[in-house]
Protein backbone atom coordinates (compact mmCIF):
# COMPACT_ATOMS: atom_id res chain seq x y z
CA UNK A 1 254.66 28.88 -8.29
CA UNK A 2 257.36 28.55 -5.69
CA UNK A 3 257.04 28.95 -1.96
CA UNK A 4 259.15 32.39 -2.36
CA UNK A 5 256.64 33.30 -5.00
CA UNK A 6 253.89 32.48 -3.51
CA UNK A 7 255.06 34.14 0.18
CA UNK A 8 255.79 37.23 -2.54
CA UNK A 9 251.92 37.44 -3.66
CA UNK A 10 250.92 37.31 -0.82
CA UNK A 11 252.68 40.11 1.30
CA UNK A 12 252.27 42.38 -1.21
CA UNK A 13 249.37 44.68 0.18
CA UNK A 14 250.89 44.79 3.01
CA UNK A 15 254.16 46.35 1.27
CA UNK A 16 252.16 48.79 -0.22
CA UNK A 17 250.34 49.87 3.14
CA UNK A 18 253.35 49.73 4.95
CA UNK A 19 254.62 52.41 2.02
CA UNK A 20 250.95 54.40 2.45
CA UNK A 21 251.75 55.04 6.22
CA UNK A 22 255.22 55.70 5.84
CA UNK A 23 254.39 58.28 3.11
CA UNK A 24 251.42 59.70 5.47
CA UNK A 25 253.62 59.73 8.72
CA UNK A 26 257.15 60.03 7.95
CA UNK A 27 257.71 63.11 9.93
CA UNK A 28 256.25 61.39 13.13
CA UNK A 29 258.79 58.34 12.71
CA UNK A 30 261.80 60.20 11.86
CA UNK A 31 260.88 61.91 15.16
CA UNK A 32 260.18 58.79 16.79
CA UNK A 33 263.59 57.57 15.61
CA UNK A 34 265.39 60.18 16.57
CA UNK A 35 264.15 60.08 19.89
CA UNK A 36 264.55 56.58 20.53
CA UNK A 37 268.13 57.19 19.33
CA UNK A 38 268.85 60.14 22.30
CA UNK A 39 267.76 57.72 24.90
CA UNK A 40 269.62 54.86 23.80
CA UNK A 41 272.55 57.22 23.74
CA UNK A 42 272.15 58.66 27.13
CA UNK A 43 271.61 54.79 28.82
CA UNK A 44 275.00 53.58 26.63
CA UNK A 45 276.68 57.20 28.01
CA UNK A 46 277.47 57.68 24.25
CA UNK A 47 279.82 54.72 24.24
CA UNK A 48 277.90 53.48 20.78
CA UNK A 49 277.22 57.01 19.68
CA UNK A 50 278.67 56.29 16.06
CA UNK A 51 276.52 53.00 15.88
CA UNK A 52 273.56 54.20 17.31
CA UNK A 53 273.81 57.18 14.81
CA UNK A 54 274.43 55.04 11.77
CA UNK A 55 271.48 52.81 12.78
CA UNK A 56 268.77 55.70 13.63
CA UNK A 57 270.18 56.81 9.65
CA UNK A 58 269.77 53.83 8.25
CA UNK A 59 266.03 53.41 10.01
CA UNK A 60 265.77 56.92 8.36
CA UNK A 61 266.60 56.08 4.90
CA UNK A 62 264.92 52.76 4.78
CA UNK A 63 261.47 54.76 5.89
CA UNK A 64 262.42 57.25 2.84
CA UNK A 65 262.56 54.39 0.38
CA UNK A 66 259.17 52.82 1.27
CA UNK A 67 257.22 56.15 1.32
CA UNK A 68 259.21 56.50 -2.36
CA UNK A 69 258.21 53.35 -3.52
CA UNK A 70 254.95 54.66 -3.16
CA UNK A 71 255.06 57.64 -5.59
CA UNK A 72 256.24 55.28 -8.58
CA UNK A 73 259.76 57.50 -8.26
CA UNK A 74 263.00 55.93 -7.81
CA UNK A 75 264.53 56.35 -4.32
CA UNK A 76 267.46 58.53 -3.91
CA UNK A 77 270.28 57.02 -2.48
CA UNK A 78 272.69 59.47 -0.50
CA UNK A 79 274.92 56.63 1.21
CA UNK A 80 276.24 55.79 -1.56
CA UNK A 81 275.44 51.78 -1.82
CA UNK A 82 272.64 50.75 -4.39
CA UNK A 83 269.61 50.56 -3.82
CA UNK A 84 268.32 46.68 -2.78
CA UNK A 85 265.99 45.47 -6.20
């Protein structure tokens, strides 16, 4: 078994509980994105807007796969890249 493997194995349960609470709270982290995205907006004076935006999405859909994963259901992918195996 190679390191990778082996590193694999191991992190594991946390993958999964990492999934569990992103399942259980995904509301409350979308929210928490979302506001950490405003504030970062109003110190930049919306000079990033279209980064911070894309980022705070991208937070957002990442949080939507792992709380997927979860269910045993594929992920839906809405930005149009595929999904990372």
């Amino acid at each position: 078994m190679g390191f990778l493997d082996n590193l694999k194995a191991k992190l594991s349960p946390a993958k999964e509980k990492v999934g569990e609470l992103a399942h259980q709270h995904g509301d409350k982290i979308d929210q928490g994105l979302d506001k950490a995205a405003r504030t970062v907006d109003q110190k930049t004076k919306g000079k990033y807007s279209d980064k911070i935006e894309s980022g705070a999405r991208k937070a957002k859909d990442a949080v939507e796969r792992l709380s997927h994963k979860d269910e045993g259901g594929t992920p839906r992918n809405e930005g149009g890249t595929p999904p990372a195996s």
